[in-house]
Protein backbone atom coordinates (compact mmCIF):
# COMPACT_ATOMS: atom_id res chain seq x y z
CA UNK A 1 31.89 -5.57 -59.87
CA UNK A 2 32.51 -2.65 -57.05
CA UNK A 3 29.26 -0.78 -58.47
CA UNK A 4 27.15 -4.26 -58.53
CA UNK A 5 28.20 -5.03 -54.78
CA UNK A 6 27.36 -1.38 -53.75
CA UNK A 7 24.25 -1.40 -55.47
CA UNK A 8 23.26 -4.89 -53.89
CA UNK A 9 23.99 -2.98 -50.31
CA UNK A 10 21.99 -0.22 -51.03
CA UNK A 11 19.17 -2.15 -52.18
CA UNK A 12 18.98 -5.11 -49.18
CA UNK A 13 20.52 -3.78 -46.55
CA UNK A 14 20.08 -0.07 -45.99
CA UNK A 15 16.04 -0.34 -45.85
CA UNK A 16 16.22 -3.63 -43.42
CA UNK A 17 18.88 -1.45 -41.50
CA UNK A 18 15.96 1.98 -41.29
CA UNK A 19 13.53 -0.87 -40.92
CA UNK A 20 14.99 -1.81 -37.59
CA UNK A 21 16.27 1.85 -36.12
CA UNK A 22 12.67 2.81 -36.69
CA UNK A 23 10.93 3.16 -33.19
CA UNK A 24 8.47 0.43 -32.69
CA UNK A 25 4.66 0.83 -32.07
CA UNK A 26 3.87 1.82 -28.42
CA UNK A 27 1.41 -1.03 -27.47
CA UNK A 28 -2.04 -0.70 -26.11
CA UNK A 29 -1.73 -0.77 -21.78
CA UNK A 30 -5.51 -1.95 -20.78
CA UNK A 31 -6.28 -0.63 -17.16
CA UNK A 32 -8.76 -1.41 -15.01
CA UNK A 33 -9.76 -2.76 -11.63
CA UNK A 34 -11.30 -5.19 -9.44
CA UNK A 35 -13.67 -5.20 -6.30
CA UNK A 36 -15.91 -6.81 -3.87
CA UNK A 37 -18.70 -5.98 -3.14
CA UNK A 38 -19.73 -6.72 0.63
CA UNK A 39 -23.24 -5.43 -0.23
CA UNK A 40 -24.23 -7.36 -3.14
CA UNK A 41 -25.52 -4.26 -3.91
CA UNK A 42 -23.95 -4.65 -8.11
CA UNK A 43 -22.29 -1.29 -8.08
CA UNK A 44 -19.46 -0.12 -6.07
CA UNK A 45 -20.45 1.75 -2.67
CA UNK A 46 -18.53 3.13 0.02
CA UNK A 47 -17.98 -0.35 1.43
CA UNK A 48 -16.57 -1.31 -1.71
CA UNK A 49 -12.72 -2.77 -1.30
CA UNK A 50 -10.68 -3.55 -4.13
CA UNK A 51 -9.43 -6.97 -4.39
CA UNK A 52 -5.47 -8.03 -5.02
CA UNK A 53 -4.90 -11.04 -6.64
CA UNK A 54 -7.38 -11.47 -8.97
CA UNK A 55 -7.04 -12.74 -12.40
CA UNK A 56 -8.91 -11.17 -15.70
CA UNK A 57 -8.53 -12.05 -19.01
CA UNK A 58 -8.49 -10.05 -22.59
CA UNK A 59 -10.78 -11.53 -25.16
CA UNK A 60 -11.07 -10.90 -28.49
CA UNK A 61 -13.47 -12.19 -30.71
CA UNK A 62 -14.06 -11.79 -34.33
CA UNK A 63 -16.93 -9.47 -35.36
CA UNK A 64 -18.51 -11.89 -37.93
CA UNK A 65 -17.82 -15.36 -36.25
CA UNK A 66 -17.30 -14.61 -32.66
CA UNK A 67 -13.86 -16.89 -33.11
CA UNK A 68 -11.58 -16.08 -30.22
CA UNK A 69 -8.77 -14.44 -31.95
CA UNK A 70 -6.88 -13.32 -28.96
CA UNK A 71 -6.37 -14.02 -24.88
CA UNK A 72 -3.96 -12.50 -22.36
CA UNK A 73 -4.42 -12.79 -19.11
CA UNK A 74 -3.50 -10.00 -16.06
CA UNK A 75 -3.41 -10.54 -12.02
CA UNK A 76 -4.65 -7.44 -9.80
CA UNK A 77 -1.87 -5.92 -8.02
CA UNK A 78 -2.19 -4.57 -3.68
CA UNK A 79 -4.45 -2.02 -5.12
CA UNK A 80 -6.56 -3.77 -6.85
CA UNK A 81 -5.80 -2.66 -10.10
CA UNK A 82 -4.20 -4.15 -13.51
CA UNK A 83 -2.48 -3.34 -16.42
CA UNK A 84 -2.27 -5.72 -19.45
CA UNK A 85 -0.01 -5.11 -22.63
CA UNK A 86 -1.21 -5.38 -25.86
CA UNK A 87 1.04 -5.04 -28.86
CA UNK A 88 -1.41 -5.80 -31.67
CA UNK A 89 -3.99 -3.68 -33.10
CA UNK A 90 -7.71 -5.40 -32.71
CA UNK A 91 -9.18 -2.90 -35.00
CA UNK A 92 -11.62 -5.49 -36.18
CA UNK A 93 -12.85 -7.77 -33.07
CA UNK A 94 -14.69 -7.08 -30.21
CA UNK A 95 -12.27 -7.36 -27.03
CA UNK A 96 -13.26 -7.21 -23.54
CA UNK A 97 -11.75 -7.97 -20.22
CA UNK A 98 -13.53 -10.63 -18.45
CA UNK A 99 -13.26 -11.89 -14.52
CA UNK A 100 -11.65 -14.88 -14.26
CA UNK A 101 -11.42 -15.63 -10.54
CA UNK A 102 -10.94 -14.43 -7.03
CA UNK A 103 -8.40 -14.72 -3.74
CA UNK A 104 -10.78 -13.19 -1.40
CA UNK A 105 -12.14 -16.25 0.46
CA UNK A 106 -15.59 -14.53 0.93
CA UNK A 107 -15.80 -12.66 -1.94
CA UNK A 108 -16.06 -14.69 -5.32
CA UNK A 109 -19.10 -14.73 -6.81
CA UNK A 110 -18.78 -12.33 -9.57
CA UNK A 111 -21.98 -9.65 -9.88
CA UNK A 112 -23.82 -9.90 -13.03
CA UNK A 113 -23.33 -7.45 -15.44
CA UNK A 114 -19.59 -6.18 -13.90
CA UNK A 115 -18.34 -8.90 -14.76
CA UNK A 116 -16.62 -7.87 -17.82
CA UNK A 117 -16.03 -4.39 -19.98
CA UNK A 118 -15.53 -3.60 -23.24
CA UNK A 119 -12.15 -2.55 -24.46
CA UNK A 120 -11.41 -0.78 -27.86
CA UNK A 121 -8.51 -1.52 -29.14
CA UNK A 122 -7.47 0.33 -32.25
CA UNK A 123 -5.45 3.10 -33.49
CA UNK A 124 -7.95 4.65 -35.84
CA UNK A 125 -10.90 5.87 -33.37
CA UNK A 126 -9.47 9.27 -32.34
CA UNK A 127 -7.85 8.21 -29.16
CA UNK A 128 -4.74 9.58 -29.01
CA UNK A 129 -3.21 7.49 -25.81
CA UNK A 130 -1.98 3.76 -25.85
CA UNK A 131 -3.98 3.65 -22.53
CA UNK A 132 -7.25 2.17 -22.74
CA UNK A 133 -9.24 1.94 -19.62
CA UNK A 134 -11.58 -0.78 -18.61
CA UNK A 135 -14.58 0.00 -16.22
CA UNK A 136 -14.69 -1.48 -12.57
CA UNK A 137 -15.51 -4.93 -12.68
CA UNK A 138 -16.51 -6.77 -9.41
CA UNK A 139 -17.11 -9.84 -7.25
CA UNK A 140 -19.74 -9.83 -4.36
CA UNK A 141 -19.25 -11.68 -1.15
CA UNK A 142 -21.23 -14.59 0.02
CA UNK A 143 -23.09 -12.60 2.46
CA UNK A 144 -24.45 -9.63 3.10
CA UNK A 145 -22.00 -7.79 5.37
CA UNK A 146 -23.18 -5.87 8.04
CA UNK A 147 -23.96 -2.07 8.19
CA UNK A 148 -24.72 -2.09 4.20
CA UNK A 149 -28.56 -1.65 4.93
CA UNK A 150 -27.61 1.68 6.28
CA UNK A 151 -25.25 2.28 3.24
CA UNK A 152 -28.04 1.12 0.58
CA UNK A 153 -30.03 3.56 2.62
CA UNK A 154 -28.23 6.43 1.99
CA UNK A 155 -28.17 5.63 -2.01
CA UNK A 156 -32.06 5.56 -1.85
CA UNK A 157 -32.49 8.75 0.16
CA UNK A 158 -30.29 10.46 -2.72
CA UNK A 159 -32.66 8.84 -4.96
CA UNK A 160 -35.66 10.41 -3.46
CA UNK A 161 -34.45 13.85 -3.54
CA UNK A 162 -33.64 14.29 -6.92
């Protein structure tokens, strides 16, 4: 009866005991940021400011149906940055973080084409960090603020020489 009990142990118990001492997955930290552009120029410049407060989502979609799978949302923090966690591997959809809104009273339209960036999420790509970064995505004020002609200016004059 001893050897039966002992053997039931060993077999139940010991691998649900290595299954939990086992060190967890690290899980994916998506990292990006958020700005306004004063310029409405749809890149960042040197007026560029980041903006706090501003939410973004993770979306994933399925490859084949373009189901939403998977949604977690993130809020910019003083620097205009954000970090979302991701525990799950999302080898086979298409994820991207998205602009969902802005604080900035003047700045909320978001530019076309920054707003969103594509995030890979997956394990088996060659990446060897659980950091994944997202590029800039952006919002651009109302109006066009003022010394940005002189700014824009300067982009086109670097443009010429080369």
């Amino acid at each position: 009866m001893a050897f039966r009990f002992a053997f039931l142990l060993v077999l139940c118990v010991v691998p649900a005991m290595v299954a939990a001492i086992r060190p967890a997955k690290n899980p994916f930290i998506v990292k990006g940021c958020v700005y306004c552009d004063p310029c409405r120029a749809g890149f960042e410049t040197s007026a560029t400011t980041r903006i706090a407060g501003a939410e973004v989502m993770l979306l994933c979609r399925q490859k084949n149906s373009n189901e939403v799978v998977y949604t977690k949302r993130g809020w910019t923090n003083s620097k205009g940055e954000y970090t979302i966690s991701v525990s799950e591997d999302h080898g086979d959809q298409i994820c991207d973080a998205k602009l969902i809104s802005s604080p900035h009273p003047t700045c909320k339209e978001a530019t076309p084409g920054r707003d969103q960036a594509r995030v890979i999420l997956t394990r088996y790509n060659g990446i060897a960090s659980d950091d994944r970064f997202a590029n800039a995505m952006g919002f651009m004020s109302e109006n066009v603020a003022a010394g940005c002609t002189q700014i824009l200016k300067q982009y086109e004059e670097l443009d010429n020489e080369n």
